[in-house]
C-alpha atoms as a PDB file:
ATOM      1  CA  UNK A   1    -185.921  -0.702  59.605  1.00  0.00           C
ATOM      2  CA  UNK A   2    -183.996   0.645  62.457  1.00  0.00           C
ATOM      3  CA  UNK A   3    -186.153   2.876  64.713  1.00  0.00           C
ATOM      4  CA  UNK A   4    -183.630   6.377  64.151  1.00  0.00           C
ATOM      5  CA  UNK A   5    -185.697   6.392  61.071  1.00  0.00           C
ATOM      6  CA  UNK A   6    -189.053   6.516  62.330  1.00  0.00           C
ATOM      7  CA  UNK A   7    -187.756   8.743  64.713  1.00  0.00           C
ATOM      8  CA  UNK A   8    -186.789  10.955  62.570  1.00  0.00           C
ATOM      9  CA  UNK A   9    -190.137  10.479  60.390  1.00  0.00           C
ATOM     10  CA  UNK A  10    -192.314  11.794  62.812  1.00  0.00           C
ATOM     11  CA  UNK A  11    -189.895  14.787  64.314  1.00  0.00           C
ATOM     12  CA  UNK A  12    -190.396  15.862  60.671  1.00  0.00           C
ATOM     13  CA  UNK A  13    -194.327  15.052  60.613  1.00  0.00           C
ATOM     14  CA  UNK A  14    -194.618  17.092  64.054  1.00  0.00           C
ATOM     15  CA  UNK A  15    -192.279  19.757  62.632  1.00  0.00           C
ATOM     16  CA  UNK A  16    -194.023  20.623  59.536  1.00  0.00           C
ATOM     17  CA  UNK A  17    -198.248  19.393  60.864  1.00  0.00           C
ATOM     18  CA  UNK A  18    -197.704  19.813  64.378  1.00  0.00           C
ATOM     19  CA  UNK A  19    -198.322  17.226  67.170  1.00  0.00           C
ATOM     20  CA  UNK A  20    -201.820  16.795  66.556  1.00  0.00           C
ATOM     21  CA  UNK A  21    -200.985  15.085  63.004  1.00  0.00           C
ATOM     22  CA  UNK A  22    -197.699  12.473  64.233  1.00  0.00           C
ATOM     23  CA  UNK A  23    -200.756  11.363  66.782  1.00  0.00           C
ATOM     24  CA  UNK A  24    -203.588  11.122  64.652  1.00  0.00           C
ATOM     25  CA  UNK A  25    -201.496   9.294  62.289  1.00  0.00           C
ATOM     26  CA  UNK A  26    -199.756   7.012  65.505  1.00  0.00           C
ATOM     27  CA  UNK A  27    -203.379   6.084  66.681  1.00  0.00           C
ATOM     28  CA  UNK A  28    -204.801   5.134  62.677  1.00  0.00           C
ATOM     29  CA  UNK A  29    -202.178   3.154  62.042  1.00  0.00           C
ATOM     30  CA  UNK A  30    -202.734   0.088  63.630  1.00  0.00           C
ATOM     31  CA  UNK A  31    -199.127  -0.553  64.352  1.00  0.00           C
ATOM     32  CA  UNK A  32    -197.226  -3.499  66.317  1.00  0.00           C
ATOM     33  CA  UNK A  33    -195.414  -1.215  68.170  1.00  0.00           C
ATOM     34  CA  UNK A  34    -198.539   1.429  69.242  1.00  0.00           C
ATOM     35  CA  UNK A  35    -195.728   3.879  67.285  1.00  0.00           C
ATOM     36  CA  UNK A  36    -193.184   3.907  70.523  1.00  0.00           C
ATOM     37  CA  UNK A  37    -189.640   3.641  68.563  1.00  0.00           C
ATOM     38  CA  UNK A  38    -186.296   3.797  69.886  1.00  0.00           C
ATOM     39  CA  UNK A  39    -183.282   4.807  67.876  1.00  0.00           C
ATOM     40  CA  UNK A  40    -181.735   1.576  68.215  1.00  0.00           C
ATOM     41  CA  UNK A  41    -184.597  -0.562  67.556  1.00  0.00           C
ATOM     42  CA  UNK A  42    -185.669  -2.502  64.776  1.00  0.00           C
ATOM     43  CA  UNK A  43    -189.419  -2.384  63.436  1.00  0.00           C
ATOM     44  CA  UNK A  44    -191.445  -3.617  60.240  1.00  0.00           C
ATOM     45  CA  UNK A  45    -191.117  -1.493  57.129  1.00  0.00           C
ATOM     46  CA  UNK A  46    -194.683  -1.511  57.104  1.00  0.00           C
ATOM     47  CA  UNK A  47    -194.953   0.619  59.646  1.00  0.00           C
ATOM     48  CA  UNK A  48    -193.711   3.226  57.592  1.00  0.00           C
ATOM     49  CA  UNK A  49    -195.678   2.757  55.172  1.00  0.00           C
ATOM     50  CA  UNK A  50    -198.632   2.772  57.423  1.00  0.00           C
ATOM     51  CA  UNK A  51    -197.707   6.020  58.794  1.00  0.00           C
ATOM     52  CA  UNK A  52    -197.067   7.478  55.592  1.00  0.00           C
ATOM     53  CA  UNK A  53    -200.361   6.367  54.334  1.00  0.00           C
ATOM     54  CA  UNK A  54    -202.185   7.663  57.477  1.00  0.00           C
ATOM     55  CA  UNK A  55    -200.340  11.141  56.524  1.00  0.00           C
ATOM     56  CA  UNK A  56    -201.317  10.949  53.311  1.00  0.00           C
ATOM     57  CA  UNK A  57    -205.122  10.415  53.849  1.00  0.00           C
ATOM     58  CA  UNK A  58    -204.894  13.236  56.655  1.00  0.00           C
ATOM     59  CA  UNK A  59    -202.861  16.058  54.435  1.00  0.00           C
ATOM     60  CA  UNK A  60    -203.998  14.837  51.122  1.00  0.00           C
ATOM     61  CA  UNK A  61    -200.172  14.991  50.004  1.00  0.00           C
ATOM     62  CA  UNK A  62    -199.126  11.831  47.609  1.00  0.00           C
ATOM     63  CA  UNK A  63    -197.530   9.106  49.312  1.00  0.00           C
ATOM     64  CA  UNK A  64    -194.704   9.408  46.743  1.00  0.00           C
ATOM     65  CA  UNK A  65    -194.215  12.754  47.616  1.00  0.00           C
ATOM     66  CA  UNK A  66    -194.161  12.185  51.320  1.00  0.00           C
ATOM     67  CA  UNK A  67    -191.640   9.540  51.429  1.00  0.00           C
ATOM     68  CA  UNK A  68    -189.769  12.056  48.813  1.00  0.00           C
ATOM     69  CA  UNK A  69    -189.992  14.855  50.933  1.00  0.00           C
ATOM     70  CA  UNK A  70    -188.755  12.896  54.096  1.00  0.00           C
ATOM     71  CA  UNK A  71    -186.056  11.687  51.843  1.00  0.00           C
ATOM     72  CA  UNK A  72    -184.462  14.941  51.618  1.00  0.00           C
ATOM     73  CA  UNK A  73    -185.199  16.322  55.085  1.00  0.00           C
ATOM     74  CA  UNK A  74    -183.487  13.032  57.060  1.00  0.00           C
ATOM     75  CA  UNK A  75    -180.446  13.385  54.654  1.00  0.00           C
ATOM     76  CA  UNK A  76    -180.465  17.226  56.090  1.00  0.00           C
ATOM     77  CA  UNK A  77    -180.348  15.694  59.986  1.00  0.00           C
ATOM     78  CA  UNK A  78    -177.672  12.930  58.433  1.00  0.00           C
ATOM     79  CA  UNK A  79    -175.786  15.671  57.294  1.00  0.00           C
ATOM     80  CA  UNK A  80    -175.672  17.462  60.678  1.00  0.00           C
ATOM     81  CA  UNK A  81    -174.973  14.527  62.730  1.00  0.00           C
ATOM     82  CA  UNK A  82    -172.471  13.123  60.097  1.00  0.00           C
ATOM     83  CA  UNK A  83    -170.917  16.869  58.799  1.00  0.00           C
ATOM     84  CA  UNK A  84    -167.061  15.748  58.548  1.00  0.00           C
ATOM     85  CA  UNK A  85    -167.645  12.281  56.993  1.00  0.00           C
ATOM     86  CA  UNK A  86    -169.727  13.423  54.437  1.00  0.00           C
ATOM     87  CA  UNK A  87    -167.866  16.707  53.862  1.00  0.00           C
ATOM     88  CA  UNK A  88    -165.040  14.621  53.355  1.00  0.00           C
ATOM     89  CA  UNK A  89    -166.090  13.262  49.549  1.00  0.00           C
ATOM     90  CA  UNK A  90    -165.793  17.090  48.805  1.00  0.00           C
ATOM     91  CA  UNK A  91    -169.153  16.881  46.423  1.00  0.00           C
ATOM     92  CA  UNK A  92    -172.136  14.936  46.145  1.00  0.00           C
ATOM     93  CA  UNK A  93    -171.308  12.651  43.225  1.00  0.00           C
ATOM     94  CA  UNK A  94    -168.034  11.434  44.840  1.00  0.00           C
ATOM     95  CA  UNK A  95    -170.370  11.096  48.031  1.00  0.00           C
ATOM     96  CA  UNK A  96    -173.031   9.026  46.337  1.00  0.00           C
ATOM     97  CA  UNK A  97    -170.165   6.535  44.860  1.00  0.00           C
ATOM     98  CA  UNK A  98    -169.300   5.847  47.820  1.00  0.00           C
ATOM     99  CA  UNK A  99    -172.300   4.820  49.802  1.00  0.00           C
ATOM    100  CA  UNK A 100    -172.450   1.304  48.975  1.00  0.00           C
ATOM    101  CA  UNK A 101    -168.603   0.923  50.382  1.00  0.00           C
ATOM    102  CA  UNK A 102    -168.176   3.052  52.733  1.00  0.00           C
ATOM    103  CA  UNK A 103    -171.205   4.396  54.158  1.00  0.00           C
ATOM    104  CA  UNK A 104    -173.393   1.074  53.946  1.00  0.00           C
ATOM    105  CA  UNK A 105    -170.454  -0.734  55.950  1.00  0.00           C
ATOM    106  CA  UNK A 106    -170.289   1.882  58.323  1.00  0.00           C
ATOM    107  CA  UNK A 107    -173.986   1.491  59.420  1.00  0.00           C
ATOM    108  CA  UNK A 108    -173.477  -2.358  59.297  1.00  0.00           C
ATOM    109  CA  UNK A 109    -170.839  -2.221  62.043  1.00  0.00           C
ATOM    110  CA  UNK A 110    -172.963  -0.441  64.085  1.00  0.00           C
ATOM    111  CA  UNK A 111    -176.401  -2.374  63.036  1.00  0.00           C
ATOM    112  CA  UNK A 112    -175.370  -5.730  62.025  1.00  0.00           C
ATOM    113  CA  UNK A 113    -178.767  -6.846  61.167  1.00  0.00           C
ATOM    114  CA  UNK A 114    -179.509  -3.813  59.319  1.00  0.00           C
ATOM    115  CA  UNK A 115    -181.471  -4.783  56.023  1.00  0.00           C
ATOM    116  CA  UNK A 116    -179.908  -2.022  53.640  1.00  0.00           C
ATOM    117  CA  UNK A 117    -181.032  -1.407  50.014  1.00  0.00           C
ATOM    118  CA  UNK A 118    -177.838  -1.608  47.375  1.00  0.00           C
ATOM    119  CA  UNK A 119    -177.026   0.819  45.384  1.00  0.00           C
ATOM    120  CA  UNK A 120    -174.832   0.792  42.170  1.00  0.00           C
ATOM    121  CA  UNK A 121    -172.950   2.957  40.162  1.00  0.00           C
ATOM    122  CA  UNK A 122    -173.607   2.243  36.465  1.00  0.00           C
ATOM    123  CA  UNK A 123    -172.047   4.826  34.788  1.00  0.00           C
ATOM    124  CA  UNK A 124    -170.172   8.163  35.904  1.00  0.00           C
ATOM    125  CA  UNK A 125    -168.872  11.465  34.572  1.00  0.00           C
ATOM    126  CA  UNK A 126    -168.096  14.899  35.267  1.00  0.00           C
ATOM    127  CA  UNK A 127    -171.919  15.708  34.193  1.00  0.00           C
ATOM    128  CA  UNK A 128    -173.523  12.825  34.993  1.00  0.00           C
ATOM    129  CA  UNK A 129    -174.071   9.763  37.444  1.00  0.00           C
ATOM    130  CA  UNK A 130    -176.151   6.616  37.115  1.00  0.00           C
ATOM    131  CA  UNK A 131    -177.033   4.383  39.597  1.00  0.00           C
ATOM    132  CA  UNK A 132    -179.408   1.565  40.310  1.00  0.00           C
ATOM    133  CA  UNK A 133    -180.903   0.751  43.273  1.00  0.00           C
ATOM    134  CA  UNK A 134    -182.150  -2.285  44.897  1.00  0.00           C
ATOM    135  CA  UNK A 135    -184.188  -2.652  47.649  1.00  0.00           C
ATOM    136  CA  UNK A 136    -187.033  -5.274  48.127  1.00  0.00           C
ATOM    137  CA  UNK A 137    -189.229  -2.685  50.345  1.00  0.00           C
ATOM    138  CA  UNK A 138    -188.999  -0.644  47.325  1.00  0.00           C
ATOM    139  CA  UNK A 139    -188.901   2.947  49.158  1.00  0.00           C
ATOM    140  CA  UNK A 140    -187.480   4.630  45.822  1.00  0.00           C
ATOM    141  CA  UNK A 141    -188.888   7.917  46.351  1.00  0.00           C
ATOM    142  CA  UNK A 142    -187.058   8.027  49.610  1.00  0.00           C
ATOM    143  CA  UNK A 143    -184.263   6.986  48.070  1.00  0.00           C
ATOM    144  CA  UNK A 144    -184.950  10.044  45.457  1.00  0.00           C
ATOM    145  CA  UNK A 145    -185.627  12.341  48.180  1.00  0.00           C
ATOM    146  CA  UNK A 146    -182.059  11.575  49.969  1.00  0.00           C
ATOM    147  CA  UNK A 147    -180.181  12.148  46.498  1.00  0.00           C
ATOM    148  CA  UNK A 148    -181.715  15.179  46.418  1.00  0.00           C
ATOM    149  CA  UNK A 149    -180.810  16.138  49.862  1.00  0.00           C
ATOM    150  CA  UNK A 150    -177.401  15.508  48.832  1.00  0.00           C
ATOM    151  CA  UNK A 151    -177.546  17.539  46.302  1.00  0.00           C
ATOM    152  CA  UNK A 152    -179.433  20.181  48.227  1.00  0.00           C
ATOM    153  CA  UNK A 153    -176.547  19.457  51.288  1.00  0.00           C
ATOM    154  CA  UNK A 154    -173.711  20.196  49.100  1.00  0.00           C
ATOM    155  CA  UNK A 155    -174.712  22.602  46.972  1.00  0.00           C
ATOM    156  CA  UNK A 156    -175.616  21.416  43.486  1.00  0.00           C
ATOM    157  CA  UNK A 157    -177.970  21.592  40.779  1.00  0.00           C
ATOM    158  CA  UNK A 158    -179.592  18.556  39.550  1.00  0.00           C
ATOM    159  CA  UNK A 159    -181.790  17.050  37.006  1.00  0.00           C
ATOM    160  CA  UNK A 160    -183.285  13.514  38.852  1.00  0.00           C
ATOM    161  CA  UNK A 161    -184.531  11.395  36.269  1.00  0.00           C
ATOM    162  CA  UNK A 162    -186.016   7.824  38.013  1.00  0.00           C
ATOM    163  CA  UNK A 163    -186.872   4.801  35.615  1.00  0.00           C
ATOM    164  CA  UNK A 164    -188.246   1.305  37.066  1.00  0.00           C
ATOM    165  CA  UNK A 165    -186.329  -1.482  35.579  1.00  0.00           C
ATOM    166  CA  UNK A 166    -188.506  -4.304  36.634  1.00  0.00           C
ATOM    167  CA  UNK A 167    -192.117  -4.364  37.385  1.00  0.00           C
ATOM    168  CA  UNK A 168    -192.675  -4.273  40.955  1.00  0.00           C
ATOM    169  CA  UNK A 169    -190.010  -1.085  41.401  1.00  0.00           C
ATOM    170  CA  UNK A 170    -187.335  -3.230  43.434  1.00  0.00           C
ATOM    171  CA  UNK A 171    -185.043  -2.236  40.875  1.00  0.00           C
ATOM    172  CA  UNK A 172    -184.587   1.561  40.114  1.00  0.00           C
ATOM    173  CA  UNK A 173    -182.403   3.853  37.804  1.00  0.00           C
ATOM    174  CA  UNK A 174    -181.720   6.926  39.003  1.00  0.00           C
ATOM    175  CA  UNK A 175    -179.965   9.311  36.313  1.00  0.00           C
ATOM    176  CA  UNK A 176    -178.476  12.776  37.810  1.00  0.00           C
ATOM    177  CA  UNK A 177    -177.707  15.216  35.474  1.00  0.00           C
ATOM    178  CA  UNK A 178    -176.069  18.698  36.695  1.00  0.00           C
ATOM    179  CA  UNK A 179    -177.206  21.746  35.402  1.00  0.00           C
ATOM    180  CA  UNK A 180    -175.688  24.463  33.595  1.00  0.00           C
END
């Protein structure tokens, strides 16, 4: 994973625990690299998940609901950093269709070896949007927290419905309903 995003993780942690917490959680982890991340750099998934565990113990908060919840704050820093391109879809279902070809390739040119999960659109409609992801580090409640934050970032009231289509969660339906 490229280090912006553990950057990002633990400006959140420290934002909403303090300092205390992103080092307690740093030092428990047991992590290849002592928790020093550059934006540019590319580290072990695991870490994450290390970290996020080490938060969890600490706060008591579900894991899920961690990587949920940092999700839809980093999609909040995306959208700040990234305003006019993502403003540019015009609303968040158009957005999300467009990740895969657009914003996936985007990332590529600037981090060739970035592993990215895939996303596909199953189905679409005025109402509602389907689409699958696939990731092999199977981070789908991040995945569901950044929908959300695209929802949240442009304004529009969902219904998130997540449903595992094989086993070990590599494979993930994610059915977005708007609201009345």
């Amino acid at each position: 994973m490229k280090g912006l995003i553990f950057c990002e993780f633990l400006e959140m942690v420290e934002d909403k625990f303090g300092y205390e917490i992103v080092d307690h959680i740093i030092e428990n982890s047991n992590l290849p690299s002592k928790g020093v991340y550059t934006s540019v750099g590319t580290y072990s998934h695991q870490e994450m998940f290390a970290l996020v565990a080490q938060l969890s113990a600490k706060t008591k908060i579900p894991i899920s609901k961690l990587f949920y919840t940092y999700g839809e704050y980093v999609f909040g820093v995306f959208g700040k950093a990234y305003k006019d391109m993502i403003l540019a879809y015009g609303n968040a279902f158009d957005f999300l269709c467009r990740v895969e070809d657009t914003i996936h390739v985007q990332v590529l040119k600037l981090y060739p070896e970035a592993e990215l999960p895939r996303i596909e659109v199953r189905s679409r409609s005025d109402e509602t949007l389907e689409l699958i992801y696939y990731s092999q580090r199977r981070m789908s409640d991040f995945a569901e927290g950044l929908i959300q934050g695209c929802m949240n970032y442009f304004d529009e009231k969902v219904k998130i419905v997540k449903e595992a289509l094989n086993e070990d969660q590599s494979e993930v339906l994610f059915t977005i309903q708007k609201k009345a």
